[in-house]
Protein backbone atom coordinates (compact mmCIF):
# COMPACT_ATOMS: atom_id res chain seq x y z
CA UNK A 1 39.23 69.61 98.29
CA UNK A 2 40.29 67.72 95.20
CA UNK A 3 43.65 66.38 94.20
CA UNK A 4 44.20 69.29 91.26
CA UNK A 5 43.41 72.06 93.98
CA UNK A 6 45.65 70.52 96.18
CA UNK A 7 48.57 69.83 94.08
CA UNK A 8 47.51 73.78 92.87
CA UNK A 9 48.16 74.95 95.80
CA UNK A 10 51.45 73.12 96.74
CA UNK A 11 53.19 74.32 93.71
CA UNK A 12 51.62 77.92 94.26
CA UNK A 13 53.63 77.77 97.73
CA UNK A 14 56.82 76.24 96.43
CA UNK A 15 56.89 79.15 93.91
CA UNK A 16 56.19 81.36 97.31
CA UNK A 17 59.39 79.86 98.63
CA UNK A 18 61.46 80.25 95.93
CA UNK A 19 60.67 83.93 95.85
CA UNK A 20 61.32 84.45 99.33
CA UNK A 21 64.83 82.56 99.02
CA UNK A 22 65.88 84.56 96.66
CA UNK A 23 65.11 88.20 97.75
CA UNK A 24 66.53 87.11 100.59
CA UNK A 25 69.77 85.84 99.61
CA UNK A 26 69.38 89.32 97.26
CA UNK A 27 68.99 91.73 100.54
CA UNK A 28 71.85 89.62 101.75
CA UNK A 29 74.34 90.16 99.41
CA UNK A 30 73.16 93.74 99.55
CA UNK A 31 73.52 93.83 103.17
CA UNK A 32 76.92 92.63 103.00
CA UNK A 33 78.63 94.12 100.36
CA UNK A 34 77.14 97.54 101.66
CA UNK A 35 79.09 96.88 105.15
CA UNK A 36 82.14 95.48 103.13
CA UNK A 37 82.40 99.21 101.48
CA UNK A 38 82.01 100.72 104.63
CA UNK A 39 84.23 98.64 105.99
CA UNK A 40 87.20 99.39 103.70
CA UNK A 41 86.06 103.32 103.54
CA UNK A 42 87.71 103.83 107.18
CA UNK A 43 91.19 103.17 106.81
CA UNK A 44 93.48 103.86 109.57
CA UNK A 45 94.57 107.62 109.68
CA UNK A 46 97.95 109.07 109.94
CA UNK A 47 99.07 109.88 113.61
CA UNK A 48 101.22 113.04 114.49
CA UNK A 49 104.47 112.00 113.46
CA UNK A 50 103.32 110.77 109.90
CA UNK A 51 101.65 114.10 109.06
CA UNK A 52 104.50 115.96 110.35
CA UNK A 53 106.70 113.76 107.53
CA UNK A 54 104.71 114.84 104.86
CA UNK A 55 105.74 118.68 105.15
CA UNK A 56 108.13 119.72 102.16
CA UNK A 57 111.68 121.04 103.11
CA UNK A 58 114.62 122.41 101.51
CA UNK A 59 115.74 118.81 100.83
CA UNK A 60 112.47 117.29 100.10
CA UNK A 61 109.61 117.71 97.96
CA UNK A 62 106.24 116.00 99.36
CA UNK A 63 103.36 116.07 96.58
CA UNK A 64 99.94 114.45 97.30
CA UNK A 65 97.81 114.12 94.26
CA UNK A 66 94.94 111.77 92.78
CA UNK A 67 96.04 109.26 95.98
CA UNK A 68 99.54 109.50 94.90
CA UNK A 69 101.99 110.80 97.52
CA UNK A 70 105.61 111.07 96.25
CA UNK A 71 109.01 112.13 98.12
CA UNK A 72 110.96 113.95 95.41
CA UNK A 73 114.57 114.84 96.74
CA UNK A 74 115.86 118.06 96.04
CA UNK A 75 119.51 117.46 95.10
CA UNK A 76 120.90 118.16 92.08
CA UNK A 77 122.20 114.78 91.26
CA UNK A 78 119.20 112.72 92.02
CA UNK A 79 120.03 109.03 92.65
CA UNK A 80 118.90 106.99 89.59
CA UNK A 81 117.07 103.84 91.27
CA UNK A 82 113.23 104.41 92.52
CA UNK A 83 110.98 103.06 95.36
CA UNK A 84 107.81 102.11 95.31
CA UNK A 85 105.74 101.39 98.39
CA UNK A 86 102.58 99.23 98.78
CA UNK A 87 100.39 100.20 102.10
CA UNK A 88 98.87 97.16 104.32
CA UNK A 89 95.27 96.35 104.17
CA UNK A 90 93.02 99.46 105.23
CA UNK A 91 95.73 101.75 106.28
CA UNK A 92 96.15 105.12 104.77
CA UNK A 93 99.39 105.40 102.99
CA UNK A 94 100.15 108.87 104.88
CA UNK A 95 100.84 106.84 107.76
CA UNK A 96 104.14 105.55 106.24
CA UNK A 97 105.89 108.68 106.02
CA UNK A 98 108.20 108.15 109.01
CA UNK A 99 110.03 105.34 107.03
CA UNK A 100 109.55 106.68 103.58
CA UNK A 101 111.13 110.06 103.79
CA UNK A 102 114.71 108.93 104.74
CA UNK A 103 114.76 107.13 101.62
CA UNK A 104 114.10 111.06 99.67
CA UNK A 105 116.10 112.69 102.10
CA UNK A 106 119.15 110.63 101.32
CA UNK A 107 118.33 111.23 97.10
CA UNK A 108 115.99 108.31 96.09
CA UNK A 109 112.41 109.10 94.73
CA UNK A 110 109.92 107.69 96.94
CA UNK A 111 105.95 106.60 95.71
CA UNK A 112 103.03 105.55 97.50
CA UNK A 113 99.37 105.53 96.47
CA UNK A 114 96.14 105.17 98.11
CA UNK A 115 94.99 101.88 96.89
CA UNK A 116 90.97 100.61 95.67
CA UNK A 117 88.79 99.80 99.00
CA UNK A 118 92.24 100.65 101.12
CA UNK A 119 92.98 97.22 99.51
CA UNK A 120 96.59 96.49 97.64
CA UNK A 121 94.99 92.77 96.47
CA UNK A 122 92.76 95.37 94.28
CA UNK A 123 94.92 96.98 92.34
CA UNK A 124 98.47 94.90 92.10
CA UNK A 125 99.69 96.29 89.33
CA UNK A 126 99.35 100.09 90.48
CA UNK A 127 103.16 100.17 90.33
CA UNK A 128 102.89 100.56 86.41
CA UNK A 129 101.50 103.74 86.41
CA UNK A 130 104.15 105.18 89.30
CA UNK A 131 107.04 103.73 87.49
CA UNK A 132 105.37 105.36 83.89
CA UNK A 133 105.47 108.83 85.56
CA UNK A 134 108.97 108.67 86.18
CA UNK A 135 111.26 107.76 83.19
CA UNK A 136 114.07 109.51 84.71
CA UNK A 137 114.32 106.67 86.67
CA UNK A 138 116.64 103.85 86.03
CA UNK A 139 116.10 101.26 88.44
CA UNK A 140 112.90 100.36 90.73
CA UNK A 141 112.65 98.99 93.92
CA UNK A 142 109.29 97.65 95.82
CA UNK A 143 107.98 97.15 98.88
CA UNK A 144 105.30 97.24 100.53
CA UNK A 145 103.83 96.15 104.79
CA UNK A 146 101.80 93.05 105.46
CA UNK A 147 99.16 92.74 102.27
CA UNK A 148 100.77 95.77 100.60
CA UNK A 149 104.08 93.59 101.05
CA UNK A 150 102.58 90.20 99.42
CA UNK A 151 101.20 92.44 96.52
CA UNK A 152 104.27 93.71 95.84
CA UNK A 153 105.48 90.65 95.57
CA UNK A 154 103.30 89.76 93.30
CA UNK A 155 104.06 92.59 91.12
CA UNK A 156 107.98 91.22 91.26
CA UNK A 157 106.98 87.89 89.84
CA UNK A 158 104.73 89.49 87.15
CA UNK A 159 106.79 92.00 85.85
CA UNK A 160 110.53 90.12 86.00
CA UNK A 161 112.25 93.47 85.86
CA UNK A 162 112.74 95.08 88.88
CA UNK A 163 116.16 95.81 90.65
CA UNK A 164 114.78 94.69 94.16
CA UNK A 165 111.94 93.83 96.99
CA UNK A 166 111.50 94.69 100.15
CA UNK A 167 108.89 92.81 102.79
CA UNK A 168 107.59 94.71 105.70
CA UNK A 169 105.68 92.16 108.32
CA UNK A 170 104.74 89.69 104.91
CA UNK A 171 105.43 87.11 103.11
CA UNK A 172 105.34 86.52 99.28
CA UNK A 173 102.74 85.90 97.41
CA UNK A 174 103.65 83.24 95.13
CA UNK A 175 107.35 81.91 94.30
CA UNK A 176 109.97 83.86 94.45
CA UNK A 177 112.76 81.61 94.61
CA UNK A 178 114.07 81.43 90.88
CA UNK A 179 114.50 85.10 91.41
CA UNK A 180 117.86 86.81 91.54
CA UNK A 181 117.41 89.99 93.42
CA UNK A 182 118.28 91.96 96.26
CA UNK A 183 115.73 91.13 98.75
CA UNK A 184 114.93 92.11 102.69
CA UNK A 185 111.97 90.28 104.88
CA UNK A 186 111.89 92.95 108.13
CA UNK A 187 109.92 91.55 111.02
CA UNK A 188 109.41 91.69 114.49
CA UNK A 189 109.14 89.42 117.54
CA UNK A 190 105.76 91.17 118.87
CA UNK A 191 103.38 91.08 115.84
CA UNK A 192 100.57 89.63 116.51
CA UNK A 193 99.22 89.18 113.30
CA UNK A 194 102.02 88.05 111.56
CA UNK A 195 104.12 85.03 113.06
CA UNK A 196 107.54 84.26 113.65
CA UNK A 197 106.53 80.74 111.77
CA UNK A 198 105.05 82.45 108.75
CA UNK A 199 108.41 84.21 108.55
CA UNK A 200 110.72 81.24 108.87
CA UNK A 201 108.00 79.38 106.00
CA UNK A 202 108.33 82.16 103.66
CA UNK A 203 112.17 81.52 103.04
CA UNK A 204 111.19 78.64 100.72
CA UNK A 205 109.65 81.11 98.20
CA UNK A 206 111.72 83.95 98.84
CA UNK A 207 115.04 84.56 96.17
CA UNK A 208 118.70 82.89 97.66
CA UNK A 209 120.42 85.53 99.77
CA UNK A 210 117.22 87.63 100.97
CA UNK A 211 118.53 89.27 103.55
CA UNK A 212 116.37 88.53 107.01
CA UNK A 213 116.27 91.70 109.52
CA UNK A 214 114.36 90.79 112.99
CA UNK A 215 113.25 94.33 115.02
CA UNK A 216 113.14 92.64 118.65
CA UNK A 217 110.15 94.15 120.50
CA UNK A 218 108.67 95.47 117.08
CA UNK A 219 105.13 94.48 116.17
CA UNK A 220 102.76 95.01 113.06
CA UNK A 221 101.45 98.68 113.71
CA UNK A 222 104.65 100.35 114.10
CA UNK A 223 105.60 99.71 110.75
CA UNK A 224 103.77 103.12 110.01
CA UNK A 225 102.28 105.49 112.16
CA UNK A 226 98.80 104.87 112.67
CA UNK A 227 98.00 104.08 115.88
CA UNK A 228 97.40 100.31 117.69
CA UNK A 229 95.82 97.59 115.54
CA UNK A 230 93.30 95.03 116.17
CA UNK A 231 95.02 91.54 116.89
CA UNK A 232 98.27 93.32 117.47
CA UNK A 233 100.76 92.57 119.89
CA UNK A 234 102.11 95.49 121.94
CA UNK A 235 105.54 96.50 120.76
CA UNK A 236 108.73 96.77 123.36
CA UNK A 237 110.02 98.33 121.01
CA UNK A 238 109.16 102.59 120.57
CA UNK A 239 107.66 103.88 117.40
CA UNK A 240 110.71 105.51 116.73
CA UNK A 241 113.09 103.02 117.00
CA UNK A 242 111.37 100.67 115.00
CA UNK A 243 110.27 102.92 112.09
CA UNK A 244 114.41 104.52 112.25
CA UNK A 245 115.58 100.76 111.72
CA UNK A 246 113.11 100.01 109.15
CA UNK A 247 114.07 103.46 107.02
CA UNK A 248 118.04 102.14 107.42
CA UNK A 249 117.49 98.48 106.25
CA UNK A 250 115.40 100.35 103.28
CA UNK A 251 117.66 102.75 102.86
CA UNK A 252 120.54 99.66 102.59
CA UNK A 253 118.79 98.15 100.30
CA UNK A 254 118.40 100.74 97.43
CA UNK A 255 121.85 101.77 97.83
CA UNK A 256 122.96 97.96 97.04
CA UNK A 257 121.16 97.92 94.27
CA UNK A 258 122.70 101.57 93.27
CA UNK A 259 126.03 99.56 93.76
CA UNK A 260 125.22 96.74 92.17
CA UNK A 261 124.67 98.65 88.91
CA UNK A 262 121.64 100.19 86.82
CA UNK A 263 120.42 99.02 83.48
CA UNK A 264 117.61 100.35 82.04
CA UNK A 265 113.98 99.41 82.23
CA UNK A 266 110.66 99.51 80.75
């Protein structure tokens, strides 16, 4: 066999290589973004009490269209500041309903969406649309639990304009601390996915006078109603207690920044 036929068939089998590599890393990337979609497609449903939340009543009007679910009150003097709520990673946005009705039932306008993948980090500006369909309202609030939390804070340090924040088991994303606005951090003592450390680190970022509410017993799940969570601690806390103190710190909140005064926004 001569040199030429040899160095022939060398580059012949490099080429071979090089093919192979990259259908493989091609089926790879298939592979894996296929289970990342199915991953994200199964967010975690609403349990008993959170579809029972979403029933209309004489006081409250519960809508659910396009992914948008929104708690109108129905008082004749509706209360002019606005919440908007940001779900955690992978959770269905139903399952929130336990904390988010108080809000309507006491007059404020409550919106949630579903977001892209189940994933807030997808879509942080989804509050622009929400706040758009709403001009009656004066004044906006946001919120959101654990990712949905840290996206909303994002959206606060974007937009500059709204009347207050609210963190559910998170922490901000980004720097929050040349902020003035009415702020709450609510955590508890038995999440296991979010620590006690992570809360104590995120008062750097967070704007002077956030108001720190610790739920002893509480842990991540509870926070809605969707059943246990993977890496979870189990609460000491019930459901019920937890999601009742939540709804009152919330419910604080947008009546502070009722008191504190509207001015109008875009």
């Amino acid at each position: 066999m001569t040199t030429t036929t040899l160095r022939r068939r060398w580059i012949k089998n490099r080429r071979d290589l090089l093919v192979f590599v990259v259908i493989f890393a091609l089926v790879s990337l298939v592979v894996a973004g296929v289970a990342f979609l199915l991953w994200t497609a199964n967010p975690a449903q609403p349990g008993a009490v959170a579809l029972a939340a979403l029933g209309s009543s004489e006081s409250v009007a519960v809508t659910q269209s396009d992914g948008v679910i929104t708690f109108d009150p129905l008082t004749p003097d509706q209360r002019p500041v606005g919440f908007i709520f940001y779900p955690g990673a992978l959770v269905d946005p139903r399952a929130y309903a336990p904390v988010l009705r108080p809000l309507a039932e006491a007059g404020f306008l409550v919106v949630t969406r579903t977001m892209p993948l189940n994933l807030a980090i997808f879509d942080t500006s989804a509050a622009d649309a929400l706040r758009a369909a709403h001009p009656e309202i004066a004044a906006w609030v946001i919120g959101g639990h654990s990712m949905g939390g840290a996206m909303a804070s994002r959206y606060t340090l974007d937009r500059g304009d709204l009347a207050g924040l609210a963190l559910l088991a998170s922490f901000p994303f980004g720097d929050l601390s040349g902020l003035t606005l009415p702020t709450v951090s609510i955590y508890g003592d038995s999440d296991g996915l979010i620590s006690l450390r992570q809360i104590d680190e995120s008062r750097a970022v967070l704007p002077v006078g956030t108001e720190y509410m610790l739920l002893e017993g509480a842990n991540h799940a509870q926070f809605g109603d969707y059943g246990a969570q993977r890496g979870d601690l189990p609460a000491a806390l019930p459901a019920a207690d937890q999601q009742a103190a939540t709804a009152a710190a919330l419910l604080a909140l947008l009546e502070q920044v009722e008191s504190n005064g509207i001015s109008e926004q875009g």
